[in-house]
C-alpha atoms as a PDB file:
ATOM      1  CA  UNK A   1     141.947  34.241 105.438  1.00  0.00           C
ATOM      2  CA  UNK A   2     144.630  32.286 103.101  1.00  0.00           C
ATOM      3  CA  UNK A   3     148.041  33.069 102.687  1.00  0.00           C
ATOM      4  CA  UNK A   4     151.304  31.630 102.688  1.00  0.00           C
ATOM      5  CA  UNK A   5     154.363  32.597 105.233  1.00  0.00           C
ATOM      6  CA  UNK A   6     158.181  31.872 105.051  1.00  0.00           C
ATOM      7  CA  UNK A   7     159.467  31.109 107.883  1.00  0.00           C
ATOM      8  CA  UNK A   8     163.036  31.502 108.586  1.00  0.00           C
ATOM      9  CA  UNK A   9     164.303  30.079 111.762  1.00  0.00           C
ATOM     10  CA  UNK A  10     166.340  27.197 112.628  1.00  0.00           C
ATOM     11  CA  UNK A  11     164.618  26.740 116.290  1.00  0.00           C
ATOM     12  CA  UNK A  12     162.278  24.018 115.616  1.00  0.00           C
ATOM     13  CA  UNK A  13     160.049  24.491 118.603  1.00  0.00           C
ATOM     14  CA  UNK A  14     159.593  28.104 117.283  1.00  0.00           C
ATOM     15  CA  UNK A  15     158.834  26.573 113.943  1.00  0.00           C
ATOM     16  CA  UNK A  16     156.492  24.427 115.841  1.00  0.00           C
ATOM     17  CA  UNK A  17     154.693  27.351 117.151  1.00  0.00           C
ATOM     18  CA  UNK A  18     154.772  29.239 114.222  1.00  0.00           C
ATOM     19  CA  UNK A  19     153.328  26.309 112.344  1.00  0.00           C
ATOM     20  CA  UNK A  20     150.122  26.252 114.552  1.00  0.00           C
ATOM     21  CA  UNK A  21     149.678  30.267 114.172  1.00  0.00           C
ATOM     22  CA  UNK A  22     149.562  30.005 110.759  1.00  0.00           C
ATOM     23  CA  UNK A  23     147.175  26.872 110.398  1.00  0.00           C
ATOM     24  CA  UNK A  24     144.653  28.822 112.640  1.00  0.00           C
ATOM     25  CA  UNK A  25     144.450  31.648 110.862  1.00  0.00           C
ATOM     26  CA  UNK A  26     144.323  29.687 107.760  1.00  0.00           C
ATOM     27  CA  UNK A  27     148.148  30.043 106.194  1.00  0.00           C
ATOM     28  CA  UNK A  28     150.062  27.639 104.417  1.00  0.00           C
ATOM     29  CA  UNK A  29     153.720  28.075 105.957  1.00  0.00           C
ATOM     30  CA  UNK A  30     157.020  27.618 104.294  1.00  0.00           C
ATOM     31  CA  UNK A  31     159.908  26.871 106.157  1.00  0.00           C
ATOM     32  CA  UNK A  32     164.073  27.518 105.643  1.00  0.00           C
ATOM     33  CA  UNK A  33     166.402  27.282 108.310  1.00  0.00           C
ATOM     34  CA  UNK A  34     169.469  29.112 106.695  1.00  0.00           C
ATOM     35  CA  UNK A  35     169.429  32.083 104.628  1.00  0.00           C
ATOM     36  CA  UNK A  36     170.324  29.678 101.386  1.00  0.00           C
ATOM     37  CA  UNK A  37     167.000  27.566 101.939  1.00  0.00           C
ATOM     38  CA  UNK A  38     165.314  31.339 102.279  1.00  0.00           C
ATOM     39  CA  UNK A  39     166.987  32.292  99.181  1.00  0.00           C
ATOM     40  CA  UNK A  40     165.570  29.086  96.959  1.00  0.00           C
ATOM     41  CA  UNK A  41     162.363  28.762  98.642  1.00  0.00           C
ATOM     42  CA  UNK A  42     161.789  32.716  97.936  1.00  0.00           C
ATOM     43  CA  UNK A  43     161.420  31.797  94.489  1.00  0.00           C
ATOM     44  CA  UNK A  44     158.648  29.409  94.179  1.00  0.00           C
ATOM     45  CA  UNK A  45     156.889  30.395  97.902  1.00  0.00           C
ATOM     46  CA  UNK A  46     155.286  34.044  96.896  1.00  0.00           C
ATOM     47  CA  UNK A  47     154.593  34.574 100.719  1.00  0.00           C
ATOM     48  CA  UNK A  48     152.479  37.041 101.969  1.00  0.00           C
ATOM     49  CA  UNK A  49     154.281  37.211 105.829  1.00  0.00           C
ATOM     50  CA  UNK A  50     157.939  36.300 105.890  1.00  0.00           C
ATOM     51  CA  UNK A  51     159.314  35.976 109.651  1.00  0.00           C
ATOM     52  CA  UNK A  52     162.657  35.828 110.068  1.00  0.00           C
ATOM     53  CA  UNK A  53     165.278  35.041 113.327  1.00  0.00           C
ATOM     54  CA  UNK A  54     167.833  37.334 114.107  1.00  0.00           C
ATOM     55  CA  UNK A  55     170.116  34.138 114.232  1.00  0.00           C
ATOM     56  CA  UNK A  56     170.086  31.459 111.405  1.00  0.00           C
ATOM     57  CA  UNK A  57     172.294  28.475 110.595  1.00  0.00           C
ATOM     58  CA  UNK A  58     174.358  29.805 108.317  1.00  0.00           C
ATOM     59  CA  UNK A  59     174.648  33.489 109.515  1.00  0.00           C
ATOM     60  CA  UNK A  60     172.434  36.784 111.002  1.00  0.00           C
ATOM     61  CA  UNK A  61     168.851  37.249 109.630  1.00  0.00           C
ATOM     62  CA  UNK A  62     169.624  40.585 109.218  1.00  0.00           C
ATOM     63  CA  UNK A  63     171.424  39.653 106.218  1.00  0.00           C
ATOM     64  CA  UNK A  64     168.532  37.379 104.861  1.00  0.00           C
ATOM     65  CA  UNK A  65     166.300  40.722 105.281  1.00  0.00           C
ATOM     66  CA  UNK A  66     168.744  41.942 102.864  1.00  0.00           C
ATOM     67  CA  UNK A  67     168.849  39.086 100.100  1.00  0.00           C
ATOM     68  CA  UNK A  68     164.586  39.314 100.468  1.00  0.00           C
ATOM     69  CA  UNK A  69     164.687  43.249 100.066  1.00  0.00           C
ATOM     70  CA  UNK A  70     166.823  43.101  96.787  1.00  0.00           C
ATOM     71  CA  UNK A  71     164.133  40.562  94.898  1.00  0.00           C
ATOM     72  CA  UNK A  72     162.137  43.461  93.573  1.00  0.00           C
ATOM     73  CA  UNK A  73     159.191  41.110  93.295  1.00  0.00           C
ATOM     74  CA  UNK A  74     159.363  41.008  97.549  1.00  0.00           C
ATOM     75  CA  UNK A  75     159.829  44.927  98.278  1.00  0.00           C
ATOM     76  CA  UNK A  76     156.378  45.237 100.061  1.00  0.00           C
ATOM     77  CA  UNK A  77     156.028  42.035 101.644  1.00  0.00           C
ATOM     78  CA  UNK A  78     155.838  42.414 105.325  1.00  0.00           C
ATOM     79  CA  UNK A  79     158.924  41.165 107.082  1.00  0.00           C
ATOM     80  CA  UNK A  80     158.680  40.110 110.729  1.00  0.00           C
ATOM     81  CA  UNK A  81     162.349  39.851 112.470  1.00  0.00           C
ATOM     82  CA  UNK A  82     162.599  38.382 115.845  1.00  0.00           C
ATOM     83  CA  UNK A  83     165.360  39.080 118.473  1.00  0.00           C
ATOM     84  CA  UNK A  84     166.361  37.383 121.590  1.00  0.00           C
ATOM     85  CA  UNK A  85     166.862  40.941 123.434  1.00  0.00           C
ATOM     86  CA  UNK A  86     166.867  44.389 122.998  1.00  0.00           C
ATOM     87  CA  UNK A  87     170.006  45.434 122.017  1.00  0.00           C
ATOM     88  CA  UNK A  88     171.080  42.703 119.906  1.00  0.00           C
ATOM     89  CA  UNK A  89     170.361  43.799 116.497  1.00  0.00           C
ATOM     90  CA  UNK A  90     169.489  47.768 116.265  1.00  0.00           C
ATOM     91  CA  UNK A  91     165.280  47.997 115.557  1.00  0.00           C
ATOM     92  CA  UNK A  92     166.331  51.331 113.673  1.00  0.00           C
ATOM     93  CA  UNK A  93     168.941  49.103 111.297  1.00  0.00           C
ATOM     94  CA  UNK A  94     166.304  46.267 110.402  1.00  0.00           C
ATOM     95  CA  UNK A  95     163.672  49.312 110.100  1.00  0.00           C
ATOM     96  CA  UNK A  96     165.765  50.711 107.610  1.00  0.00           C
ATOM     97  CA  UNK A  97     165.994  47.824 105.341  1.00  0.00           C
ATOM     98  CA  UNK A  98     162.382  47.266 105.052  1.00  0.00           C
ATOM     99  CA  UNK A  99     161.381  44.915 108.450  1.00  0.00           C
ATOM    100  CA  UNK A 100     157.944  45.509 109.307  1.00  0.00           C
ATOM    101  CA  UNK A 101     157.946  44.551 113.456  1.00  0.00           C
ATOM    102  CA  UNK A 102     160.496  43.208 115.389  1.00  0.00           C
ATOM    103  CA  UNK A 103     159.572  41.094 117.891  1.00  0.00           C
ATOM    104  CA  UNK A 104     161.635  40.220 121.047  1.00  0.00           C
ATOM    105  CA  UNK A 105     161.167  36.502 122.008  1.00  0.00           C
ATOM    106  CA  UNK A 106     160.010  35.263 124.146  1.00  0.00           C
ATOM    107  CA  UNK A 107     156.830  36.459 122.589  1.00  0.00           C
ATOM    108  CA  UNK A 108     153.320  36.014 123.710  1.00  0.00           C
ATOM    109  CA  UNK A 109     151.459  33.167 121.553  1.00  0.00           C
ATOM    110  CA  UNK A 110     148.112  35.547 120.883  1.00  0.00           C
ATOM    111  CA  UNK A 111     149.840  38.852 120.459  1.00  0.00           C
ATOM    112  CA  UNK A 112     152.298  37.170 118.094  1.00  0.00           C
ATOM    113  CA  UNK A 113     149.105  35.275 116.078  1.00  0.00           C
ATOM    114  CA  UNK A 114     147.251  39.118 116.348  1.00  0.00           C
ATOM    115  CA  UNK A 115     150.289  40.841 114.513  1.00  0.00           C
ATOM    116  CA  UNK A 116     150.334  38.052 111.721  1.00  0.00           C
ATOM    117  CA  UNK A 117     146.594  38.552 111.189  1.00  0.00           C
ATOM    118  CA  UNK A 118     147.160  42.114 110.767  1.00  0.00           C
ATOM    119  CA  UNK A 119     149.894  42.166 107.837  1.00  0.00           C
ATOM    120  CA  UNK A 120     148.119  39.026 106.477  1.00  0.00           C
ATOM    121  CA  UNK A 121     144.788  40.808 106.297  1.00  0.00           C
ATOM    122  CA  UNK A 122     146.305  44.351 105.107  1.00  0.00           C
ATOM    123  CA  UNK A 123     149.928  44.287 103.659  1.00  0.00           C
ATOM    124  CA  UNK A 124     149.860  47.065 102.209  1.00  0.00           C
ATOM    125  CA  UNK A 125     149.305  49.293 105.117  1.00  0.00           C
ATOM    126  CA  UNK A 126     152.568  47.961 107.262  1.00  0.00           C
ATOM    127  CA  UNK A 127     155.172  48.402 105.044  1.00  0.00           C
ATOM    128  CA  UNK A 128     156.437  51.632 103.891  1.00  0.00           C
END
């Protein structure tokens, strides 16, 4: 399987991780720390996966899902959001603006790698 992901997350032992997920399964990975890097690397990436932190370096992922949802060209490409905890961004609010899974970290490494597989492998089928 090839793809490519965006990554958006400013922890860079998350990146790290996220970097080796992707290489095994075969995915290039892009990566932006702040929702302006997101915004300019949307352009020329074309991911297939885009994971984004609830917390960037410039402000709340939530608010990246929302830049990526209004790029009509991005409507159906499976977002991933993670959270720190329960509770700290609403599941039904990033569900509403198009987010695919959220994922509270810590997260396990093969149950993460398992849900990227499946929107890499079938797109379609994961986002309404």
């Amino acid at each position: 399987m090839s793809g490519n992901a965006l990554i958006v997350e400013s922890n860079d032992m998350l990146v790290r991780m996220y970097r080796a997920i992707f290489s095994a399964l075969d995915c290039s990975v892009v990566h932006a720390r702040t929702r302006e890097e997101a915004r300019r690397l949307l352009r020329g990436a074309s991911p297939n996966l885009i994971v984004v932190d609830e917390r960037l370096a410039d402000g709340l992922g939530i608010d990246a899902v929302r830049e990526i949802r209004m790029n009509r060209d991005f409507l159906k490409t499976p977002i991933i959001a993670t959270i720190s905890r329960r509770g700290s961004v609403e599941d039904g609010d990033l569900r509403a603006l198009g987010v695919a899974s959220v994922v509270t970290k810590p997260w396990q490494f093969s149950a993460f790698s398992q849900l990227a597989k499946n929107y890499l492998n079938n797109p379609s089928a994961v986002v309404s």
